[in-house]
N, C-alpha and C. Protein backbone atom coordinates (compact mmCIF):
# COMPACT_ATOMS: atom_id res chain seq x y z
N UNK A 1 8.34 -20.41 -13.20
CA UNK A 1 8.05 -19.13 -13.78
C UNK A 1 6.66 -19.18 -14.42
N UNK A 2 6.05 -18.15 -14.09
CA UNK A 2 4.85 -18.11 -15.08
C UNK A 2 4.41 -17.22 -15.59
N UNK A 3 3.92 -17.19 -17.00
CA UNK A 3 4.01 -16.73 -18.29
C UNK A 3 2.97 -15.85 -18.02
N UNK A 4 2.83 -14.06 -18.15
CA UNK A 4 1.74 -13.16 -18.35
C UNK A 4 1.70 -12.78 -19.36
N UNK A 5 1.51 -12.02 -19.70
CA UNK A 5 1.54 -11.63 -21.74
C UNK A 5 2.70 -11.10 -22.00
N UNK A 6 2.66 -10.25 -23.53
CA UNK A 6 3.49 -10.35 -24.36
C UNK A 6 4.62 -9.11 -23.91
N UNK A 7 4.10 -8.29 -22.92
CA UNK A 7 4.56 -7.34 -22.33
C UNK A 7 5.49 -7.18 -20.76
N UNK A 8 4.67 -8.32 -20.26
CA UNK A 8 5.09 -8.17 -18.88
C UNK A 8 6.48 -9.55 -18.77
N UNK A 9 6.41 -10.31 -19.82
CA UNK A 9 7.39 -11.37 -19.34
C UNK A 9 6.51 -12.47 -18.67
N UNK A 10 7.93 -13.16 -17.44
CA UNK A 10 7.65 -14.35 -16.86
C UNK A 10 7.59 -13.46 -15.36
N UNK A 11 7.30 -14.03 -14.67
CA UNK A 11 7.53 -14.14 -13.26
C UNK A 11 7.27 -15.18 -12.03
N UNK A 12 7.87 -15.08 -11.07
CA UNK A 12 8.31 -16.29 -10.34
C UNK A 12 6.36 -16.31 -9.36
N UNK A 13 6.04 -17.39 -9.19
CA UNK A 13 5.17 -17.55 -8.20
C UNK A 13 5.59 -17.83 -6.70
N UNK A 14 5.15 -17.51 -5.63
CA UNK A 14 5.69 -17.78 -4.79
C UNK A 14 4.71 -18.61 -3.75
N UNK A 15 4.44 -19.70 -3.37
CA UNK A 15 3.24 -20.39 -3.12
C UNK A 15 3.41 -20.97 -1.61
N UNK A 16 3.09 -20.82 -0.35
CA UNK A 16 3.16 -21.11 0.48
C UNK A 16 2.61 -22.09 1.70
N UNK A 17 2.28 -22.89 2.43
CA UNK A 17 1.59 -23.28 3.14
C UNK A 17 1.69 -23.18 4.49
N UNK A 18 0.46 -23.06 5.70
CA UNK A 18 0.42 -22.70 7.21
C UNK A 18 -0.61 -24.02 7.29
N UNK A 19 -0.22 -25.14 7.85
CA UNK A 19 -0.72 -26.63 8.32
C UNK A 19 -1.48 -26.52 9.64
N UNK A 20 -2.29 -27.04 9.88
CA UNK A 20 -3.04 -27.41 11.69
C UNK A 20 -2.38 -28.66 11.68
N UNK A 21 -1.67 -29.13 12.70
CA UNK A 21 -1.44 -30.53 12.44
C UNK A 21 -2.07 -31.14 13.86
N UNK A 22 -2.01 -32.30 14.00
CA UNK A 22 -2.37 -32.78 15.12
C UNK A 22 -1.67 -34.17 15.35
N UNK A 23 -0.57 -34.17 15.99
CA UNK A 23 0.58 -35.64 16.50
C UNK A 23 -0.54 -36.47 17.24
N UNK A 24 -0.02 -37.44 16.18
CA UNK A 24 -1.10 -38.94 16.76
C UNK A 24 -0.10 -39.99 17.57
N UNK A 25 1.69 -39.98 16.81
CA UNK A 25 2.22 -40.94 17.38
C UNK A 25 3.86 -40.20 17.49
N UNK A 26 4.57 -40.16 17.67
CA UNK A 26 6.63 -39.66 17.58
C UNK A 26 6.54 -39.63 16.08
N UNK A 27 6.04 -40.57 15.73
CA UNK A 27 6.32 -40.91 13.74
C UNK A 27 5.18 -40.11 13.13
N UNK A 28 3.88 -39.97 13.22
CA UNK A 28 3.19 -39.51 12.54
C UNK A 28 2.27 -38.57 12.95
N UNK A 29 1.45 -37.83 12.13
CA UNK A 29 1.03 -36.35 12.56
C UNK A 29 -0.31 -36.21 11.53
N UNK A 30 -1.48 -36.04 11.86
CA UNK A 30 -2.31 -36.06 10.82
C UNK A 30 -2.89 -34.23 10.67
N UNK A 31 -2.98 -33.62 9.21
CA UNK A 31 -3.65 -32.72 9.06
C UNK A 31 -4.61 -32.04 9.15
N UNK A 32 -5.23 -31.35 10.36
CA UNK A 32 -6.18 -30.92 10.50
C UNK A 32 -6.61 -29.67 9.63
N UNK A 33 -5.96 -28.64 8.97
CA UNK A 33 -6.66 -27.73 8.68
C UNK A 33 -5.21 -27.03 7.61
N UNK A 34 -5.37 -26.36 6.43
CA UNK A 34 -4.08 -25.92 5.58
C UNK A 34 -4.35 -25.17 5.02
N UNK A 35 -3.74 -23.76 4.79
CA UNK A 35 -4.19 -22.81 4.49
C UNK A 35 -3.22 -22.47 3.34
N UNK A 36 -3.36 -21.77 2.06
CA UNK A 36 -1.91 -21.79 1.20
C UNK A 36 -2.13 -19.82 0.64
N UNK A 37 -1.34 -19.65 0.63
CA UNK A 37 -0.58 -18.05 0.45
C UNK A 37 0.06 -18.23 -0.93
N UNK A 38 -0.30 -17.60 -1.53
CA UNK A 38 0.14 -17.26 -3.15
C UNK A 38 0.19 -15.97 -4.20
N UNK A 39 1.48 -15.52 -4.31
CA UNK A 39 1.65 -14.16 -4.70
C UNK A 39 2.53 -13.65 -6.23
N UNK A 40 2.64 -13.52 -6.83
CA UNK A 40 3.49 -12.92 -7.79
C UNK A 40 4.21 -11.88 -7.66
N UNK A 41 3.75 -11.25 -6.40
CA UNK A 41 4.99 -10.02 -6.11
C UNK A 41 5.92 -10.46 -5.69
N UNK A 42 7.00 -9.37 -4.79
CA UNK A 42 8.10 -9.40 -4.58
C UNK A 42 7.95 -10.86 -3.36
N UNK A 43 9.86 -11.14 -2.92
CA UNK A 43 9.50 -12.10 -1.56
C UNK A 43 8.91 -11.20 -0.32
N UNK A 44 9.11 -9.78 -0.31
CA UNK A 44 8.81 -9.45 1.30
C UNK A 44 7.38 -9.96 1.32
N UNK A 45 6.86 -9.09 0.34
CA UNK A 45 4.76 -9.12 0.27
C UNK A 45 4.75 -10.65 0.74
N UNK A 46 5.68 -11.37 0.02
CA UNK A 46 5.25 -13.08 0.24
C UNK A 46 5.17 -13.43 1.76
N UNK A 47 6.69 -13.04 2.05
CA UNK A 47 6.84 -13.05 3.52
C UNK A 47 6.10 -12.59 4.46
N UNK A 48 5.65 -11.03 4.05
CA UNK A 48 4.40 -10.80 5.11
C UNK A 48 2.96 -12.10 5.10
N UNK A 49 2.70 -11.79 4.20
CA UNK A 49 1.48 -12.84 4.15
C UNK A 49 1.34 -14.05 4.58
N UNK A 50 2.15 -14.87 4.66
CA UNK A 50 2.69 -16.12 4.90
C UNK A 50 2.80 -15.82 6.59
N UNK A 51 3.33 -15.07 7.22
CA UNK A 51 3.33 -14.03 8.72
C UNK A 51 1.68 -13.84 8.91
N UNK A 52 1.18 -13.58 8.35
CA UNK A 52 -0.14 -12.87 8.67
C UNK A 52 -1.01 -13.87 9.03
N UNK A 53 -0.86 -14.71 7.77
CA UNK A 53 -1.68 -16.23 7.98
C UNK A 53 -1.55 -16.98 9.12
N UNK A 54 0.04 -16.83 9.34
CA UNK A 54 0.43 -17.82 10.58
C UNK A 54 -0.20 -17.49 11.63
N UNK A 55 -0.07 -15.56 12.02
CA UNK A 55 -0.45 -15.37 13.17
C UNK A 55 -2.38 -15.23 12.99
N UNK A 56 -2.56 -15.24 12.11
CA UNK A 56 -4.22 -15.74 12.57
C UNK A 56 -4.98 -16.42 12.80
N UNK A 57 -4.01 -18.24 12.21
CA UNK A 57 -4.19 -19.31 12.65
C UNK A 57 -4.42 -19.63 13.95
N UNK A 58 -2.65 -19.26 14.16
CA UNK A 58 -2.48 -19.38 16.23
C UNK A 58 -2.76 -18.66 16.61
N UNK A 59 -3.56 -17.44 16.59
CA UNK A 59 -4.46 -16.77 17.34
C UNK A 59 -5.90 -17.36 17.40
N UNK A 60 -6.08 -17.52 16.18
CA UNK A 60 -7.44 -18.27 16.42
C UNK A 60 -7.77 -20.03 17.32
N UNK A 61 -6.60 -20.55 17.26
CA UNK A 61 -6.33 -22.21 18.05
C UNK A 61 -5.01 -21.86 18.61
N UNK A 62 -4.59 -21.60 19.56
CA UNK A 62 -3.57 -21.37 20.45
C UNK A 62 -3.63 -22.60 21.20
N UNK A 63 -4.37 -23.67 21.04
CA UNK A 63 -3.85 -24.89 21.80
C UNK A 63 -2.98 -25.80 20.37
N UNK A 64 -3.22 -25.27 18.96
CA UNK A 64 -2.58 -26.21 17.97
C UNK A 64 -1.38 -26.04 17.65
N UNK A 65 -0.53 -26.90 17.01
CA UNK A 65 0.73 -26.53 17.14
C UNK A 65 0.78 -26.75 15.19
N UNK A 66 1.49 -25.29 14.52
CA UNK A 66 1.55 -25.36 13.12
C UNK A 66 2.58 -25.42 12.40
N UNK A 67 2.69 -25.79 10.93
CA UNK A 67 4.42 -26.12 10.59
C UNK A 67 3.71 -25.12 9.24
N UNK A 68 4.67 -24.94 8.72
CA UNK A 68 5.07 -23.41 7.41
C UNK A 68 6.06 -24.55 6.43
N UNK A 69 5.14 -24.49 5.24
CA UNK A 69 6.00 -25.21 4.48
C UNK A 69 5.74 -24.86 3.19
């Protein structure tokens, strides 16, 4: 939760990440590129955004393969 003033209360952060990864071996995977989404509104807004990011990633590298975490 995090604290705004004396009026508004607490509210939840909602903090996201969209990864480039790139598989080096079955076991391991190194990070190419991470993008992070961060909102105080509701979950949809979160949810869109976190959507938006994704699809501009893999639009922009459609040969990379990305994980949402």
């Amino acid at each position: 939760m995090t604290p705004l003033n004396a009026h508004q209360g607490y509210k939840e952060a909602l903090v996201g990440a969209v990864a480039d990864h790139w598989r080096v071996s079955a076991k391991r995977a190194v990070v190419r590129r991470r993008e992070y989404v961060a909102t105080l509104a509701n979950r949809a807004t979160f949810t869109q955004g976190v959507a938006s990011l994704y699809t501009q990633l893999a639009l922009a590298n459609a040969q990379s393969s990305y994980r949402l975490g």
